[in-house]
N, C-alpha and C. Protein backbone atom coordinates (compact mmCIF):
# COMPACT_ATOMS: atom_id res chain seq x y z
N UNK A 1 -105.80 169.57 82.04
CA UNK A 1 -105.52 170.94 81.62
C UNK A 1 -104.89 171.74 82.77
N UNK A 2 -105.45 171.32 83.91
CA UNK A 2 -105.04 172.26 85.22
C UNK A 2 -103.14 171.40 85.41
N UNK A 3 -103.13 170.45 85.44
CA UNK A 3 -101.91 170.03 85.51
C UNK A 3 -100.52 170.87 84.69
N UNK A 4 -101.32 171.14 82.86
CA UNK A 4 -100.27 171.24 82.13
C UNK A 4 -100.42 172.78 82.39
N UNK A 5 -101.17 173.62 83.09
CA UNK A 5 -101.05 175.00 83.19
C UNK A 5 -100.02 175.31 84.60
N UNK A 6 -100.09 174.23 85.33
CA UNK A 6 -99.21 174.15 86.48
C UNK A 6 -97.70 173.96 86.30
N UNK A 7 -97.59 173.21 85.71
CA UNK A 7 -96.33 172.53 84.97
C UNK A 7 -95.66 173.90 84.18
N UNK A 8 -96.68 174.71 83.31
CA UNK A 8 -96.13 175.35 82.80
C UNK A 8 -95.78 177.02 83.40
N UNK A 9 -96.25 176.86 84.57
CA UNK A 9 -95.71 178.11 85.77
C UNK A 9 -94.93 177.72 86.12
N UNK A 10 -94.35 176.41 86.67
CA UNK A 10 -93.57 176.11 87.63
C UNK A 10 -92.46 176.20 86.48
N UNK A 11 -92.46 176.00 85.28
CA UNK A 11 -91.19 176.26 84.14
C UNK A 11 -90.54 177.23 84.48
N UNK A 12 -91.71 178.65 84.02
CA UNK A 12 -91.36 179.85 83.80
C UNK A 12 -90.97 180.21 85.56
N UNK A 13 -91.39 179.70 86.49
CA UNK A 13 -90.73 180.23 87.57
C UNK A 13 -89.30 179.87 87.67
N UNK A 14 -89.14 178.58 87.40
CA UNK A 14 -87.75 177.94 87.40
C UNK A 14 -86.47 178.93 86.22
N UNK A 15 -87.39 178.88 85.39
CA UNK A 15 -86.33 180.12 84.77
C UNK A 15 -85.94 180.75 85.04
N UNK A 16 -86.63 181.99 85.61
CA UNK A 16 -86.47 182.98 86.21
C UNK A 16 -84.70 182.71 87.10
N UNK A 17 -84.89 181.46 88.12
CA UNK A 17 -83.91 181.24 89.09
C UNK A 17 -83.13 179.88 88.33
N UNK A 18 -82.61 179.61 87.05
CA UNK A 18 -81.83 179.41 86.84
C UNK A 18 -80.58 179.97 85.78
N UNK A 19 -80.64 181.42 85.91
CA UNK A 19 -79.63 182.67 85.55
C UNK A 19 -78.74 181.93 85.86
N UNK A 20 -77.30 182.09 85.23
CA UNK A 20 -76.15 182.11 85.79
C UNK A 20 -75.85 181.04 87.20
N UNK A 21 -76.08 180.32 86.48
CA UNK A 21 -75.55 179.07 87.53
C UNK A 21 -74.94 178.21 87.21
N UNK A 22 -74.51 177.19 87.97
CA UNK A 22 -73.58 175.54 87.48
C UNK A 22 -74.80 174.10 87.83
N UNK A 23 -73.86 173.23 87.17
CA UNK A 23 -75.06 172.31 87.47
C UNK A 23 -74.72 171.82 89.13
N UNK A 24 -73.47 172.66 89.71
CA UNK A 24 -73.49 171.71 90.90
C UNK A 24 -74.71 172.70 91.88
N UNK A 25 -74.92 173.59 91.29
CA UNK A 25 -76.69 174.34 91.97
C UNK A 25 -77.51 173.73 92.50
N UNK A 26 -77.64 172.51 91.68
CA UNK A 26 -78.42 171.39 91.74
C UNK A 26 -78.61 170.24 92.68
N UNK A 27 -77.07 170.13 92.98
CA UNK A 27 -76.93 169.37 93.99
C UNK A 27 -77.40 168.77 95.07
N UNK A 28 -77.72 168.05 95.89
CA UNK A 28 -79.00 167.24 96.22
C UNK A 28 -80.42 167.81 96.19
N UNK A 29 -80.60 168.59 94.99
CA UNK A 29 -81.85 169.11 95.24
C UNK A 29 -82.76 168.31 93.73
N UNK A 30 -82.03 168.50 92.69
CA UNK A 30 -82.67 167.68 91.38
C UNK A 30 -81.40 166.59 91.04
N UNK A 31 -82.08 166.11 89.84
CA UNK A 31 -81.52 165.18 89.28
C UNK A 31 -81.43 166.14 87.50
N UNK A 32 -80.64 165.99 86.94
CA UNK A 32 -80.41 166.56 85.65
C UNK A 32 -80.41 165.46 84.53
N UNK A 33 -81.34 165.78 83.63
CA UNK A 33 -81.27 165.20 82.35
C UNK A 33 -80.95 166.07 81.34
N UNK A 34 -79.55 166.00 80.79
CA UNK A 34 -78.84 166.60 80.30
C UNK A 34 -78.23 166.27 78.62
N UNK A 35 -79.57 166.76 77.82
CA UNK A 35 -79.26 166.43 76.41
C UNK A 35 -77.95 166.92 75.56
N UNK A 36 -77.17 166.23 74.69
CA UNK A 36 -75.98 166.63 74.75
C UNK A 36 -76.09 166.56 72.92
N UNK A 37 -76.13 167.87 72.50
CA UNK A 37 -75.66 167.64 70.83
C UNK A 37 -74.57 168.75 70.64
N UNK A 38 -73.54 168.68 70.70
CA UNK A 38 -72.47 169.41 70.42
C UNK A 38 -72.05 170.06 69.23
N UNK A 39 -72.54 169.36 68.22
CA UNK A 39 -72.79 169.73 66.86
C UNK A 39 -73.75 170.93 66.76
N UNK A 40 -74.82 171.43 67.32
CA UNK A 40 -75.06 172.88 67.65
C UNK A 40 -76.29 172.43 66.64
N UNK A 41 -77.31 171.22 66.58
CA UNK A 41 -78.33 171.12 65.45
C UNK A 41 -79.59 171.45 66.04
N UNK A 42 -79.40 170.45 67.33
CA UNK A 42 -80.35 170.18 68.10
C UNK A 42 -81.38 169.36 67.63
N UNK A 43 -81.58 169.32 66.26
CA UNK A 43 -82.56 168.25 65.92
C UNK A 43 -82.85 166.86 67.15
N UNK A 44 -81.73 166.13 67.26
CA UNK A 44 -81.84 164.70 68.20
C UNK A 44 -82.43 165.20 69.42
N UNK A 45 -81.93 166.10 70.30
CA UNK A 45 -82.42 167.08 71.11
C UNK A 45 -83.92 167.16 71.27
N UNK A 46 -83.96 167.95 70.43
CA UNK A 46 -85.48 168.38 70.10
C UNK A 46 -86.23 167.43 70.27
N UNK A 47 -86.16 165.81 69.54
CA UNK A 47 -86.88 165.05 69.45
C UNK A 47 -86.19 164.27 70.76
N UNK A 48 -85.72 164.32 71.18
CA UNK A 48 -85.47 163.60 72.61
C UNK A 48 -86.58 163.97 73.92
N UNK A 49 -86.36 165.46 73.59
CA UNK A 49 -87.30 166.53 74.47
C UNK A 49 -88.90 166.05 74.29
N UNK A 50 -89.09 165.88 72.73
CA UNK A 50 -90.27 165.50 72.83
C UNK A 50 -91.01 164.56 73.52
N UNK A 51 -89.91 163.81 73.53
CA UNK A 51 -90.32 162.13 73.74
C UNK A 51 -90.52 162.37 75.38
N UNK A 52 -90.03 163.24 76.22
CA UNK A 52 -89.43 163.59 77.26
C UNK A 52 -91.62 164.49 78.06
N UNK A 53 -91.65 165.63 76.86
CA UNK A 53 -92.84 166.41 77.15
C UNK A 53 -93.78 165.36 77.83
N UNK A 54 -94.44 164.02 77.04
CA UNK A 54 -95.18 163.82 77.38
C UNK A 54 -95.54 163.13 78.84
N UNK A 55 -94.52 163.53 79.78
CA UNK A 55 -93.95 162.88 80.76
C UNK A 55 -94.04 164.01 82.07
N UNK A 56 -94.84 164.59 81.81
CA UNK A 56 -94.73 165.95 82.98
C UNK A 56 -94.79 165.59 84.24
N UNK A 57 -95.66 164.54 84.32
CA UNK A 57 -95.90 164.09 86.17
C UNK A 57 -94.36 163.68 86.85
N UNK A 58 -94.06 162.62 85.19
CA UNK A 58 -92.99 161.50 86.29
C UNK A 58 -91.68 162.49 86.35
N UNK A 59 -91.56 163.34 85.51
CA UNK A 59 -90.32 164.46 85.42
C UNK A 59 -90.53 164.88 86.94
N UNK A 60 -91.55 166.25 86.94
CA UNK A 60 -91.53 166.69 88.68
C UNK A 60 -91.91 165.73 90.01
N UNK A 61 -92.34 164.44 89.63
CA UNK A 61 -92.18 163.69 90.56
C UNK A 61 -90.44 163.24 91.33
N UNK A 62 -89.56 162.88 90.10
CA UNK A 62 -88.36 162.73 89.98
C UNK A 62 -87.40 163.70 90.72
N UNK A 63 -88.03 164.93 90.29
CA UNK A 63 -87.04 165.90 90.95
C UNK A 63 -86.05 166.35 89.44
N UNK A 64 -86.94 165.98 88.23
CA UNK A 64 -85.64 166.04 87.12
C UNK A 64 -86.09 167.01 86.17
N UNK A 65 -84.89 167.59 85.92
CA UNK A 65 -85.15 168.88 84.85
C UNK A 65 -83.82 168.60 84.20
N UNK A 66 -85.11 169.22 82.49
CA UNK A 66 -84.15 169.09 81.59
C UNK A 66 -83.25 170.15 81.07
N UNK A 67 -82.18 169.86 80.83
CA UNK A 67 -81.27 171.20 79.71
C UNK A 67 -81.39 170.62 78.25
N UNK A 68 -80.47 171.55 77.04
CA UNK A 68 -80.27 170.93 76.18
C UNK A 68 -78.42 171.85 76.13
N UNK A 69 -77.62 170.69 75.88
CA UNK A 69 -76.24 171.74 75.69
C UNK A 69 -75.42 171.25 74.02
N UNK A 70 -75.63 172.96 73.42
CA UNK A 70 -75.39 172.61 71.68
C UNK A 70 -73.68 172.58 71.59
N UNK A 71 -72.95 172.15 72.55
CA UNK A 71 -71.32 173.03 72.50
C UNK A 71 -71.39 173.88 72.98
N UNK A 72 -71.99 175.04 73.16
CA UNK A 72 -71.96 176.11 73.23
C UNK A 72 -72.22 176.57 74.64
N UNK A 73 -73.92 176.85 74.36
CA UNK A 73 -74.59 177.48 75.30
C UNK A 73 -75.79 175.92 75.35
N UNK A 74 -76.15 176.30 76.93
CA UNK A 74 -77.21 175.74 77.88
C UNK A 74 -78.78 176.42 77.29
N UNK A 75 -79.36 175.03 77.12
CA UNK A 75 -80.94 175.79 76.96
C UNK A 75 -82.27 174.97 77.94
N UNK A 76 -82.69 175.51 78.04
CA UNK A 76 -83.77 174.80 78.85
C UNK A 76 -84.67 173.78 78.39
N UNK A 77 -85.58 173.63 78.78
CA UNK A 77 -86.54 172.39 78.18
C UNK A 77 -87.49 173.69 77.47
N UNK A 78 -87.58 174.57 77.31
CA UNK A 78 -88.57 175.40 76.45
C UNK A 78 -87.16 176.31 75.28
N UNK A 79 -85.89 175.23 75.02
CA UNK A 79 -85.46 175.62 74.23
C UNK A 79 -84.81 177.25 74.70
N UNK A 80 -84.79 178.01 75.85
CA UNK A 80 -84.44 179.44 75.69
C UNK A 80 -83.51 179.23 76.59
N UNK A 81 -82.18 180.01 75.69
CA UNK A 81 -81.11 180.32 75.99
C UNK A 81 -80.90 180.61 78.00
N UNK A 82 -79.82 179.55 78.62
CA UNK A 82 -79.44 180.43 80.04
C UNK A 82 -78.25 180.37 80.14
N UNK A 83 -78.32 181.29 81.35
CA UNK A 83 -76.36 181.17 81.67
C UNK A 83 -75.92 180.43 82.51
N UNK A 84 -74.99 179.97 82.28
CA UNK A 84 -74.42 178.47 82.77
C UNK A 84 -72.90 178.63 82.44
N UNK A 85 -72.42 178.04 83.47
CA UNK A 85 -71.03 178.02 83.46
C UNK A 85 -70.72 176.49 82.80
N UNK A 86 -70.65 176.58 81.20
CA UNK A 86 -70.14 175.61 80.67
C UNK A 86 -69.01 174.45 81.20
N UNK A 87 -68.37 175.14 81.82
CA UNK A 87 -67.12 174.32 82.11
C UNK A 87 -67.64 173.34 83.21
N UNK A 88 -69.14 173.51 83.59
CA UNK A 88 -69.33 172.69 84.48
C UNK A 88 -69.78 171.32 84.07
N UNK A 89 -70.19 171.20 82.61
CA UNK A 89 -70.80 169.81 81.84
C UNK A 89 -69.99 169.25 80.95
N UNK A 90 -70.12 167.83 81.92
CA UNK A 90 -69.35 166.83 81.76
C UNK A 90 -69.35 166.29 80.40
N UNK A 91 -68.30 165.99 79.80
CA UNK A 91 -68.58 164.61 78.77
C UNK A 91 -68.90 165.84 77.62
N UNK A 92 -68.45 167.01 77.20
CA UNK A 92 -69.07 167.98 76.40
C UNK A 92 -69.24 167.29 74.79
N UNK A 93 -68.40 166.43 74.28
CA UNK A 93 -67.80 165.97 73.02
C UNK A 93 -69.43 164.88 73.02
N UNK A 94 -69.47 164.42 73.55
CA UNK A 94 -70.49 163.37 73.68
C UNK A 94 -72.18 163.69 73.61
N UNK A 95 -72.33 162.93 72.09
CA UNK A 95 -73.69 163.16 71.92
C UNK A 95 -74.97 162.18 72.13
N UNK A 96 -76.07 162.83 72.84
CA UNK A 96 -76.60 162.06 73.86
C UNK A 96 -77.06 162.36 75.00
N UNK A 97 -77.98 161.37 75.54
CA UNK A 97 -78.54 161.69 76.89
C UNK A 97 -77.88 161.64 78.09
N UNK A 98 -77.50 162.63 79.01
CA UNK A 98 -76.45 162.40 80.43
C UNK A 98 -77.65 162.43 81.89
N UNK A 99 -77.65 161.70 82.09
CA UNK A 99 -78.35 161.35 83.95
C UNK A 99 -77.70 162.00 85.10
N UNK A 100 -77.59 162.79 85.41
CA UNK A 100 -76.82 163.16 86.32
C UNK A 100 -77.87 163.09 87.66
N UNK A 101 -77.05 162.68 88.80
CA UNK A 101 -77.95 162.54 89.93
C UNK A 101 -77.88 163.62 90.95
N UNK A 102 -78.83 163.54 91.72
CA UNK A 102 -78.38 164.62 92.92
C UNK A 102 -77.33 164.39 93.45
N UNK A 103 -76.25 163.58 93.41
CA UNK A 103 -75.23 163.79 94.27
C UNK A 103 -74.04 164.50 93.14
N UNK A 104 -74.44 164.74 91.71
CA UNK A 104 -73.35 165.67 91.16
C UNK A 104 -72.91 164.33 89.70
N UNK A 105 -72.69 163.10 90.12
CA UNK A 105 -72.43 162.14 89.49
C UNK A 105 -72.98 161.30 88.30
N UNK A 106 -72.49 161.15 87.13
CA UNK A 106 -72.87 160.64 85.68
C UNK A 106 -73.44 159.45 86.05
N UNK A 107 -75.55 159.21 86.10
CA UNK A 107 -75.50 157.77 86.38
C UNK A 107 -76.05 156.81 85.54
N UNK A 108 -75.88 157.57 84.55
CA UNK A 108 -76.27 157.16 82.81
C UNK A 108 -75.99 157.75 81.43
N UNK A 109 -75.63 157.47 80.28
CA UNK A 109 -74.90 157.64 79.42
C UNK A 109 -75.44 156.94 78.32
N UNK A 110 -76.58 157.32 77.53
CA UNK A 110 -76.72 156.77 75.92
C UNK A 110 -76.92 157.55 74.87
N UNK A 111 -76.53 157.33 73.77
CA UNK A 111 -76.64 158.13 72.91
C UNK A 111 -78.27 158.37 72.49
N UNK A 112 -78.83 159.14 71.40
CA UNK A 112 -80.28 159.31 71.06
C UNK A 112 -80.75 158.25 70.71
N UNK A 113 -81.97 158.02 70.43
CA UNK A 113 -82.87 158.66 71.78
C UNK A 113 -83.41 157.59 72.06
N UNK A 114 -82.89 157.67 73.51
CA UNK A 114 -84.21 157.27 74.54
C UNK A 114 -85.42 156.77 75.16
N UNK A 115 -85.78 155.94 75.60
CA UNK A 115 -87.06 155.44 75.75
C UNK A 115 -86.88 156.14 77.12
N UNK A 116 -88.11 157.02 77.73
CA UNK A 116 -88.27 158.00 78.77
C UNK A 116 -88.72 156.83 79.80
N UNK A 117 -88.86 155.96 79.36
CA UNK A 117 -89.13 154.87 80.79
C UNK A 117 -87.87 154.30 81.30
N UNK A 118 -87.05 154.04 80.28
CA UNK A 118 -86.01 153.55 80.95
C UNK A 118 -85.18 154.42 81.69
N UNK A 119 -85.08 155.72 81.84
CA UNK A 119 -84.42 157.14 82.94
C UNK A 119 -85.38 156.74 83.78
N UNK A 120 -86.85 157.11 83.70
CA UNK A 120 -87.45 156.67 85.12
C UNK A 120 -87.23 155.88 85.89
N UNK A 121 -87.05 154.31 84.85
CA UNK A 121 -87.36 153.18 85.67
C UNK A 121 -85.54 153.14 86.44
N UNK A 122 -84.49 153.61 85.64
CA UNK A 122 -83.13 153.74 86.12
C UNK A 122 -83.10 154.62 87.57
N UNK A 123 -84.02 155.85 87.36
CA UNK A 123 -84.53 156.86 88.65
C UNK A 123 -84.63 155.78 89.83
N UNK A 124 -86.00 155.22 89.55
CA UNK A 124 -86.51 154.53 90.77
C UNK A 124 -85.97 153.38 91.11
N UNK A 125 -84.95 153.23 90.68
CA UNK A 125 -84.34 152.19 91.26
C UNK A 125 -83.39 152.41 92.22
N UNK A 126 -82.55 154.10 92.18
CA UNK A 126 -81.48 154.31 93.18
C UNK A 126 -82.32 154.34 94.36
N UNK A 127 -81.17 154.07 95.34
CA UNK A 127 -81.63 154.37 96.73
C UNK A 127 -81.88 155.65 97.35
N UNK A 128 -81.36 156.61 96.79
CA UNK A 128 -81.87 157.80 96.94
C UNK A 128 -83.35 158.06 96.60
N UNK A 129 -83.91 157.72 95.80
CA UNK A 129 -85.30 157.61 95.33
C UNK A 129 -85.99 156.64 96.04
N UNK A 130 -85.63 155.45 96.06
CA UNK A 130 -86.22 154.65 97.36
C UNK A 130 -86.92 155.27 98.50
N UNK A 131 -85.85 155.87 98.91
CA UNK A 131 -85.53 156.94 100.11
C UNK A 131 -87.22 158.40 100.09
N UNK A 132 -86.92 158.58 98.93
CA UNK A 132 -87.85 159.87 98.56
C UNK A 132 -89.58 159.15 98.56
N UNK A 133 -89.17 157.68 97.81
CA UNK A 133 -90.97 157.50 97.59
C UNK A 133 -91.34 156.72 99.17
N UNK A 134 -90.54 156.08 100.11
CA UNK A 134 -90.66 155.50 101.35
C UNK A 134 -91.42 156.98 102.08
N UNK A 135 -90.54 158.12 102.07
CA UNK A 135 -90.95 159.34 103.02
C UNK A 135 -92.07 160.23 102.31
N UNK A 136 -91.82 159.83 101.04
CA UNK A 136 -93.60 160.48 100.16
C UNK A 136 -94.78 159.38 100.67
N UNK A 137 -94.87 158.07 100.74
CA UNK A 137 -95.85 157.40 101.42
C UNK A 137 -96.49 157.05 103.02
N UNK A 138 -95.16 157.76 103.52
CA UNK A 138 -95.53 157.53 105.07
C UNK A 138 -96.77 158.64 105.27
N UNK A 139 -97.56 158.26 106.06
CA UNK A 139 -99.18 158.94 106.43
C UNK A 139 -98.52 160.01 107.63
């Protein structure tokens, strides 16, 4: 319970500071999982996200936060509208899950939906993550 009340401050703080930004904001700081329904339904979305919720540890372990983008406009993982400079997401036509890594770059591409282990297990395999769990275990 103390976890999912944590999880759910650190949301609403993150909101707050992602007004009006691009995804290159992000840049070696997260990794973006970037749901893509262009068709403006969000249904696949939605249930992508879900599949996604029950995953709170390995998400902020990752460094990964989600959007959802309908064509349009950018929404967060609690679904509410932000500002985002569209022109910054890649692949807009394309419906589906996008990986984007901290270095800015597409490092996965499937359509719905998802098994949330396989983004992790794709996560922990770059060397950048290597990198992160080597300097998270040193004493």
């Amino acid at each position: 319970m103390g976890q999912r009340l944590l999880f759910i401050l650190l949301l609403l703080l993150m909101n707050s500071t992602l007004l009006a930004q691009e995804l290159s904001n992000f840049r070696w700081k997260n990794r973006i999982l970037l749901l893509m329904e262009p068709g403006g339904d969000l249904t696949k979305g939605k249930d992508q996200l879900r599949l996604f919720s029950e995953f709170e540890q390995e998400i902020t372990d990752r460094d990964l936060i989600i959007f959802i983008f309908d064509g349009k406009i950018i929404r967060d993982s609690t679904l509410k509208k932000i500002a985002f400079d569209v022109q910054s997401i890649p692949n807009k036509d394309f419906q589906g899950v996008l990986l984007i890594g901290k270095d800015g770059g597409v490092k996965f591409k499937e359509q719905f939906l998802v098994d949330p282990a396989v983004v992790f297990e794709l996560i922990d395999s770059m060397p950048m993550r290597q990198r992160e769990i080597k300097i998270k275990n040193i004493p």
